[in-house]
Protein backbone atom coordinates (compact mmCIF):
# COMPACT_ATOMS: atom_id res chain seq x y z
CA UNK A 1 -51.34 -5.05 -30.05
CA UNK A 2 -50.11 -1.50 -30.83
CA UNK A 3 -52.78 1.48 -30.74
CA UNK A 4 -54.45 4.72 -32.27
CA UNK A 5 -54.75 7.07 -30.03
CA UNK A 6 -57.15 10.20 -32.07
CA UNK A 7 -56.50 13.85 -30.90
CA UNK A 8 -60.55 14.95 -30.78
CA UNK A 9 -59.58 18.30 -29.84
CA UNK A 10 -57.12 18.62 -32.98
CA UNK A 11 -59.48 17.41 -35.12
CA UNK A 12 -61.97 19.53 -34.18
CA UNK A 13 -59.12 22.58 -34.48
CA UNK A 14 -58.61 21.53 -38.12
CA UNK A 15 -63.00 21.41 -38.37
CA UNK A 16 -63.15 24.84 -37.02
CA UNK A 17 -60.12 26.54 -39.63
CA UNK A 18 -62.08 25.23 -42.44
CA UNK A 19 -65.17 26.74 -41.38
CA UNK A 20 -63.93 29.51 -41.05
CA UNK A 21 -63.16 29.93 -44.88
CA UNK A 22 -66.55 27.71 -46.01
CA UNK A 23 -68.92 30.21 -43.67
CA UNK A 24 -70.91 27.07 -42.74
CA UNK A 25 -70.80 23.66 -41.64
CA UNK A 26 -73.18 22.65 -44.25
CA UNK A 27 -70.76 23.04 -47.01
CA UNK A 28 -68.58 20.42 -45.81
CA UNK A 29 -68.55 16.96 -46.88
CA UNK A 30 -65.59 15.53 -45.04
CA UNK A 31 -64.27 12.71 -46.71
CA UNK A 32 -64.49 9.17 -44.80
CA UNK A 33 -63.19 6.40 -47.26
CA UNK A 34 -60.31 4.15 -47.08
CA UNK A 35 -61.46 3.62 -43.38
CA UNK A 36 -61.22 7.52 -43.04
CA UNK A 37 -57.38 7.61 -44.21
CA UNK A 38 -56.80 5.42 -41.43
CA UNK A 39 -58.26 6.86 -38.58
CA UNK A 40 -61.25 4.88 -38.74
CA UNK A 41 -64.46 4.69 -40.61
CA UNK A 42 -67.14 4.78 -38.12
CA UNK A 43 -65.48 6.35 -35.23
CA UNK A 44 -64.20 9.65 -37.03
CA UNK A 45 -67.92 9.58 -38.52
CA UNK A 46 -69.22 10.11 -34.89
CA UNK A 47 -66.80 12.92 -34.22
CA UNK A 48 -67.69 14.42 -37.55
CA UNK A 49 -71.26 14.26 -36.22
CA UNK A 50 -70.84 15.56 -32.80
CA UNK A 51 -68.96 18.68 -34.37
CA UNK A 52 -71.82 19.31 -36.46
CA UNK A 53 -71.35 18.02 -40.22
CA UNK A 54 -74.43 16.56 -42.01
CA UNK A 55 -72.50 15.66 -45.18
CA UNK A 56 -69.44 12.97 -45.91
CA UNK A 57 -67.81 11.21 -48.57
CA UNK A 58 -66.90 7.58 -48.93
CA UNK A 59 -65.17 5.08 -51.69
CA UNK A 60 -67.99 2.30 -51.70
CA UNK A 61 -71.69 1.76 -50.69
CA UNK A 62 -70.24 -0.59 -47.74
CA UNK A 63 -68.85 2.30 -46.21
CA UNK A 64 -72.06 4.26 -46.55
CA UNK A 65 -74.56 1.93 -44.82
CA UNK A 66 -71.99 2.16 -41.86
CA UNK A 67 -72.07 5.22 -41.29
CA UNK A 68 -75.91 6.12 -42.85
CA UNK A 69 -77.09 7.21 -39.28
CA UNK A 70 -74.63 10.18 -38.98
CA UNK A 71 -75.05 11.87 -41.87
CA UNK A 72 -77.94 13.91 -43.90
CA UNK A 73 -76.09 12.81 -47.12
CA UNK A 74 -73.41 10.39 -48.47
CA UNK A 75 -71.58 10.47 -51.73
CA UNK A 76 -70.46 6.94 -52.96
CA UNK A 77 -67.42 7.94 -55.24
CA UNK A 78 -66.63 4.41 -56.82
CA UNK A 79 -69.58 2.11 -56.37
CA UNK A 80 -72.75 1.24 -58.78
CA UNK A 81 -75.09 3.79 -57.87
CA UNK A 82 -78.46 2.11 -56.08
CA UNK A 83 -81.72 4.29 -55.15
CA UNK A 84 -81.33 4.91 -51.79
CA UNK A 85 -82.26 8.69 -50.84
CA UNK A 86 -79.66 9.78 -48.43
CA UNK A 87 -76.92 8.60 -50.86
CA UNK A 88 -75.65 9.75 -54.08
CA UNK A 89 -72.95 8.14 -56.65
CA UNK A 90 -70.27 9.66 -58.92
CA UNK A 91 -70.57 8.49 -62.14
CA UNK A 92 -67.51 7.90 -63.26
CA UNK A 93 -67.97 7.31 -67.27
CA UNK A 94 -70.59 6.56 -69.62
CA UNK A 95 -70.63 3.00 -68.88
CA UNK A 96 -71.26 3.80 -65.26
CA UNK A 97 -74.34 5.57 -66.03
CA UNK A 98 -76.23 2.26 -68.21
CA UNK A 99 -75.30 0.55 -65.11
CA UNK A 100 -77.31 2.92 -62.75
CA UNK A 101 -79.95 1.75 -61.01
CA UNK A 102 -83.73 3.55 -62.22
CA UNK A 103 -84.32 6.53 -59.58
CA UNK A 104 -81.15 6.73 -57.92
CA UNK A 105 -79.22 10.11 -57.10
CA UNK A 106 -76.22 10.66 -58.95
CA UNK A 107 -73.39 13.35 -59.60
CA UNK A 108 -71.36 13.35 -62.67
CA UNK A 109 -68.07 13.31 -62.69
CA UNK A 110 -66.37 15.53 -65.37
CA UNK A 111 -62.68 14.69 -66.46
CA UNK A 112 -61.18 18.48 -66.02
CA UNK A 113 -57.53 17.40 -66.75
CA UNK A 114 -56.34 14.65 -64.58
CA UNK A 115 -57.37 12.23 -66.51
CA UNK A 116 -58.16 9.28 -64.01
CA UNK A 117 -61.84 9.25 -63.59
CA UNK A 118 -64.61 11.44 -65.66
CA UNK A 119 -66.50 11.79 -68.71
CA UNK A 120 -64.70 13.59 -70.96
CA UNK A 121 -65.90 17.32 -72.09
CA UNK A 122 -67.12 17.01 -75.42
CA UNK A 123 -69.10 14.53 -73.58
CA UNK A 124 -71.48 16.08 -71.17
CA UNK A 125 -74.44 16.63 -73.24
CA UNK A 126 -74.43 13.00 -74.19
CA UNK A 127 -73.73 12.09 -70.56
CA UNK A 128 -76.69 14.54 -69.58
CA UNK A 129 -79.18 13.39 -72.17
CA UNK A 130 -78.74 9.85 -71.00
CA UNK A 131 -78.56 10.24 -67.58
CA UNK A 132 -82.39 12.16 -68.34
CA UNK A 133 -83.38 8.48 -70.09
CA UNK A 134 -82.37 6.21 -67.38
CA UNK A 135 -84.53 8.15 -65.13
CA UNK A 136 -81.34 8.76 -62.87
CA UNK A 137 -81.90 11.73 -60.43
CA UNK A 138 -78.78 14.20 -61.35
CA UNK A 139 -77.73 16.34 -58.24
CA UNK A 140 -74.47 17.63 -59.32
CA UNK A 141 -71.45 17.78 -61.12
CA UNK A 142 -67.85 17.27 -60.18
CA UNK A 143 -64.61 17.15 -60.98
CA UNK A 144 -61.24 16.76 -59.11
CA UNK A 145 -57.74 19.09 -59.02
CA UNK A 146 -54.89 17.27 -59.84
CA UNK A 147 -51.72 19.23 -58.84
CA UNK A 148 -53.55 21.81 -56.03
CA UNK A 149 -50.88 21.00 -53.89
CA UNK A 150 -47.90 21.62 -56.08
CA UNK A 151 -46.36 25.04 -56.93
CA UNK A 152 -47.95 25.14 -60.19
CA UNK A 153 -50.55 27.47 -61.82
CA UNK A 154 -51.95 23.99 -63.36
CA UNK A 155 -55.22 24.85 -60.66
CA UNK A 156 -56.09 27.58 -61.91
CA UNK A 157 -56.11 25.98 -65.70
CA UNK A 158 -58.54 22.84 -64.41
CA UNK A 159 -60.97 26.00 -62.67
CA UNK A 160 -61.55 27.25 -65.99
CA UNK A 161 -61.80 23.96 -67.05
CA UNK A 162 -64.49 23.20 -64.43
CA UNK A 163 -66.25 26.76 -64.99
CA UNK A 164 -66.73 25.58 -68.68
CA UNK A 165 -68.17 22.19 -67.75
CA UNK A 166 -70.62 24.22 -65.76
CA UNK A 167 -71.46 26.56 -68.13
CA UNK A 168 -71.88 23.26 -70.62
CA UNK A 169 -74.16 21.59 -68.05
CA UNK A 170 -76.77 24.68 -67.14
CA UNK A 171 -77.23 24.87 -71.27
CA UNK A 172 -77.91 20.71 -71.88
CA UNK A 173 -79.51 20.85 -68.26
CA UNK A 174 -82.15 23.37 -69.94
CA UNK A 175 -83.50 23.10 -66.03
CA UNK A 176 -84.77 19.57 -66.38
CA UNK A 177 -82.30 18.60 -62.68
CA UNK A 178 -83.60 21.08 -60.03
CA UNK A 179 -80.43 22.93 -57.43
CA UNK A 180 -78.08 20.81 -59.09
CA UNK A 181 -74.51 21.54 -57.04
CA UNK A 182 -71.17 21.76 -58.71
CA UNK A 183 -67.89 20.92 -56.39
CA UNK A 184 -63.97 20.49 -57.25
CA UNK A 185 -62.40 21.55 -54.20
CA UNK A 186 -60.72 19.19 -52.23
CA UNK A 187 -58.14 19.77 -49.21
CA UNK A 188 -55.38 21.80 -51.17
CA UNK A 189 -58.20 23.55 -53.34
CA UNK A 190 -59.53 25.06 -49.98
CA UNK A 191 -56.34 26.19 -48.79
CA UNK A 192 -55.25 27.87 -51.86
CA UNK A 193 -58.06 29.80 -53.12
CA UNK A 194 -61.33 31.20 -51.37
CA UNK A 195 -64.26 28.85 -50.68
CA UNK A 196 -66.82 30.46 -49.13
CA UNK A 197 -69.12 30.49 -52.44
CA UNK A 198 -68.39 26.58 -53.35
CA UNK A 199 -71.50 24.53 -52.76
CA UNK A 200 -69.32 21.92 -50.58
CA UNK A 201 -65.52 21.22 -50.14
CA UNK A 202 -64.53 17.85 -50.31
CA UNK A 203 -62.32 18.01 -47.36
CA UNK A 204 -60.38 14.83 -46.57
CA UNK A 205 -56.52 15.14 -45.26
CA UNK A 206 -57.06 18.53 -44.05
CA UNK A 207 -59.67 17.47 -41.26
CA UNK A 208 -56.79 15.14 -40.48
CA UNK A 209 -54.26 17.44 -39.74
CA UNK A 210 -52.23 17.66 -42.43
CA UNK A 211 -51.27 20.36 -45.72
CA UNK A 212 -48.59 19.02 -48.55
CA UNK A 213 -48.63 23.06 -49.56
CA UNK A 214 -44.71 23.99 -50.44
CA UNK A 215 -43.78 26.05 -47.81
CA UNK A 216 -44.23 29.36 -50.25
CA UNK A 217 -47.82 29.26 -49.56
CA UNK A 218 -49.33 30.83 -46.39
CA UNK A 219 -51.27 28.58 -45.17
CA UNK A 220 -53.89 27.38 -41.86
CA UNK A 221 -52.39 26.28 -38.50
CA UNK A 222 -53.59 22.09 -39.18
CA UNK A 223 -52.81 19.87 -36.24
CA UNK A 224 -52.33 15.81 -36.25
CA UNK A 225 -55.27 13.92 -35.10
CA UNK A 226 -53.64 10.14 -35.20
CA UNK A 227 -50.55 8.99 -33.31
CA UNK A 228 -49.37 5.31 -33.48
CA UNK A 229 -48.29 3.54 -30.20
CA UNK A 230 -46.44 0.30 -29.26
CA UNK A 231 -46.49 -1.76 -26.45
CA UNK A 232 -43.74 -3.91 -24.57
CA UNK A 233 -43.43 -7.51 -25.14
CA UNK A 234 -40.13 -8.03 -23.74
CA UNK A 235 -37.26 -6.67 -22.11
CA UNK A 236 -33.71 -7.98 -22.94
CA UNK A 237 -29.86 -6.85 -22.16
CA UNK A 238 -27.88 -6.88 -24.90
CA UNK A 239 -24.25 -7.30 -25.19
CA UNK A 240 -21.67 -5.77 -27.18
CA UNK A 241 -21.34 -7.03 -30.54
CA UNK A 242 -24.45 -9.10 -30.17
CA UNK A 243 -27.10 -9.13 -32.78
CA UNK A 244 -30.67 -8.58 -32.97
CA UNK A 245 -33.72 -9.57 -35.85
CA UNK A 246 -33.76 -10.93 -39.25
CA UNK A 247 -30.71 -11.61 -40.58
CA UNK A 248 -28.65 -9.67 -37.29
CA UNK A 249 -28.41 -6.72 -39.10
CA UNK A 250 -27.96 -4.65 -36.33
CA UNK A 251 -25.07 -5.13 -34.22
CA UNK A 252 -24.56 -3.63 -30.80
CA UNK A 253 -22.10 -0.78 -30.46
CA UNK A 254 -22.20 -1.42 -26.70
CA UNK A 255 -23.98 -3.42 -23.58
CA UNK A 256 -27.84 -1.68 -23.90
CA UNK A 257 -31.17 -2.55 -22.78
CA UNK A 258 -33.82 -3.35 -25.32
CA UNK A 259 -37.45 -3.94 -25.64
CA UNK A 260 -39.68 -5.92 -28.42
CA UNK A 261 -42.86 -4.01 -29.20
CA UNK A 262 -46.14 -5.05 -30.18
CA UNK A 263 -45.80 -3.55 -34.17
CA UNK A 264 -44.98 -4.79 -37.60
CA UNK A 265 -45.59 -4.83 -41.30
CA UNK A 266 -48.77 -7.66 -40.18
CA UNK A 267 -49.94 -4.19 -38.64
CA UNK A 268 -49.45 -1.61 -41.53
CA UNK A 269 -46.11 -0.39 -40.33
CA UNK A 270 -43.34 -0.79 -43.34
CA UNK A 271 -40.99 -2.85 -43.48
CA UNK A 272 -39.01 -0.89 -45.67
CA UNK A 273 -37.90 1.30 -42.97
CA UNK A 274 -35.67 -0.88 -42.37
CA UNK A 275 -33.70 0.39 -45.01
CA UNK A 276 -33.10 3.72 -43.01
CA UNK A 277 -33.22 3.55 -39.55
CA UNK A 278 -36.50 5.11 -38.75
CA UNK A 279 -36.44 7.28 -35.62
CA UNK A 280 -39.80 7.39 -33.57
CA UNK A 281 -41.06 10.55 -32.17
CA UNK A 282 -39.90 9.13 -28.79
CA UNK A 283 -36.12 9.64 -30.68
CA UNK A 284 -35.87 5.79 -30.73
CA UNK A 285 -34.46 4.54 -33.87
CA UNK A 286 -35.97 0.76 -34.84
CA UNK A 287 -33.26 -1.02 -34.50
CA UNK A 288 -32.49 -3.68 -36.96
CA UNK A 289 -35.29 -5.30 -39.52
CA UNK A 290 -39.04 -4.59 -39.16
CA UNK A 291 -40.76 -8.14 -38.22
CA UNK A 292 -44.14 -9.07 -39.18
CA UNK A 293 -45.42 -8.25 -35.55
CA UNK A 294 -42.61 -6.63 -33.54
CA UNK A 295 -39.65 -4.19 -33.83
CA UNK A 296 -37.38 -3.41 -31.55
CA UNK A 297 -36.04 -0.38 -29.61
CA UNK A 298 -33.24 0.57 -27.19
CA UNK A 299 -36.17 1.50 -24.45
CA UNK A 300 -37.92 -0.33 -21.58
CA UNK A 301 -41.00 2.25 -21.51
CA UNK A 302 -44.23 0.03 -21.42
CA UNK A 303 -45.55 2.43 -24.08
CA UNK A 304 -43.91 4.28 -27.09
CA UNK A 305 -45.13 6.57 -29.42
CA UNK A 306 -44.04 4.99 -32.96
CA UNK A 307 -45.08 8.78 -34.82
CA UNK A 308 -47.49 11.64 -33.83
CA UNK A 309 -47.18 13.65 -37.21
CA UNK A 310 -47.22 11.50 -40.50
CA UNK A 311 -46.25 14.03 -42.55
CA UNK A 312 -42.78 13.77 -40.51
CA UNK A 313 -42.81 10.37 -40.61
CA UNK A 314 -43.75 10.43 -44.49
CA UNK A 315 -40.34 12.19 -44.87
CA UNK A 316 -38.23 9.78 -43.00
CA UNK A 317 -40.32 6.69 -45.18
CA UNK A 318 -40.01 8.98 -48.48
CA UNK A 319 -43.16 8.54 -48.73
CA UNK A 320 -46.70 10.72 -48.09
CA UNK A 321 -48.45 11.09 -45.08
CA UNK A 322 -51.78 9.44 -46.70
CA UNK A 323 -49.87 6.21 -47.58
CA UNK A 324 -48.57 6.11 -43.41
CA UNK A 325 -51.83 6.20 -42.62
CA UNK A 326 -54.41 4.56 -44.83
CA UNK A 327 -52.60 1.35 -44.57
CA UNK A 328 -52.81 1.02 -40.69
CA UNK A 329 -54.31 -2.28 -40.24
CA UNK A 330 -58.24 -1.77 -39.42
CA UNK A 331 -58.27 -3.99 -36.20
CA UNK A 332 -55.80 -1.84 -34.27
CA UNK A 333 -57.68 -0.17 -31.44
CA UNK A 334 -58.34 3.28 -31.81
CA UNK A 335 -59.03 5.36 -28.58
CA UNK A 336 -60.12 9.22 -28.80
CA UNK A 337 -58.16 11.14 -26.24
């Protein structure tokens, strides 16, 4: 089967740059969910560990109790919230607050402008009044920056935004919720403007090595932490004019040797990149259609590296480098190098 192979030292590069703007390891949370965008859930939590972070952030309480032992705290951003003491859940709306469970630690979620997930602002009293008669345990507030990354002054709008929802929440709070935290910055949010006051970042594809920043924006030096491998199957000469794959789309321009490798859509690689011929970062282009286990190369190498920057390979897939990754099938075998 194809393989991970995680850059430790990159990741730890990418760590290291955001310290440097946070002023602390404690005020990172790094974000974990969706199998850690790929890389893997509980091995990038041991990493995150062994540099020294005591926070992270998952999608579901599954993914917390996996990774409970690493971390000081956990916060659950789309599950019912449950008592437990290490964790804490994003409340999402209203409704998600009735469904609580008595005496569990929760952070509300304020809609700031993106208008996915949040209570609305008009709302927060209500939300905080409630939250105060479920006999919830409020530890923060939250809200999340739709267009950070995009050469827009639309951040700066949802900051205000945010500061208001504060300033709304310290006068309902009317200190009944002791060192309540308030957090918005994600990846892009860190890059762009300073962060060494915010309670926590919320840093997920930045530990990973990668900044969707246009190029007008001075930025850190981020490095890749995944690259995806192949290995041979079989070895074949081809002869002119032959064809190879589904529906012998590709037809041989001359007598060449090629190889089958262990990858396919079965493992989270597109098939759609069939469309364009996709060129590894060997300079192999796939030749022909994407299988469900195997494509096919002009190589004999036992191993090939498929990409080792998915922001590159985004590009050639028109497509980001969070959707290359988080869709990388969970069983492949990741190995820290």
């Amino acid at each position: 089967m194809a393989f991970i192979k995680i850059n430790k030292q990159n990741f730890f590069h990418n760590l290291s740059q955001f310290t440097n703007r946070t002023g602390s390891k404690d005020n990172i949370a790094i974000v974990l969910k969706d199998n850690a965008y790929g890389h893997g859930l509980e091995l990038m939590a041991q990493l995150s560990q062994e540099f020294g972070l005591t926070q992270a952030v998952v999608r579901t309480y599954k993914e917390a109790k996996l990774i409970k032992p690493y971390f000081k705290h956990i916060l659950i951003l789309g599950d019912k919230a449950v008592k437990d003491d290490s964790l804490s859940f994003a409340l999402n709306s209203m409704e998600d607050i009735t469904l609580a469970q008595k005496g569990s630690n929760v952070e509300l979620k304020v809609d700031t402008g993106m208008h996915r997930n949040g209570v609305a602002m008009e709302e927060i009293e209500e939300a905080i009044k409630l939250i105060g008669k479920r006999e919830l345990n409020l530890m923060g507030v939250m809200s999340h920056n739709r267009s950070a990354d995009e050469l827009s002054s639309e951040l700066f709008w949802q900051q205000k935004n945010f500061q208001k929802a504060v300033d709304v929440t310290i006068l309902y709070n009317n200190n009944n919720f002791k060192n309540l935290r308030f957090h918005s910055f994600n990846s892009a949010t860190s890059l762009r403007l300073p962060c060494n006051k915010e309670s926590i970042i919320r840093l997920g594809i930045g530990a990973y090595g990668y900044s969707h920043l246009p190029s007008i924006y001075e930025t850190i030096k981020l490095k890749p932490v995944l690259s995806l491998w192949a290995k041979r199957v079989a070895t074949r000469e081809l002869k002119k004019g032959q064809r190879v794959g589904y529906g012998g789309e590709f037809i041989a321009p001359k007598d060449m040797t090629i190889s089958t490798y262990d990858l396919g859509y079965g493992d989270g690689w597109m098939r759609s990149n069939s469309l364009k011929r996709f060129i590894t970062s060997d300079g192999l282009p796939i030749l022909g259609r994407v299988s469900m286990d195997y494509i096919i190369l002009e190589s004999s190498k036992d191993e090939v590296c498929i990409f080792d920057d998915a922001l590159k390979a985004g590009e050639q897939l028109e497509t980001i480098s969070y959707e290359v990754t988080t869709q990388l099938d969970r069983d492949i075998k990741r190995v820290v190098t």
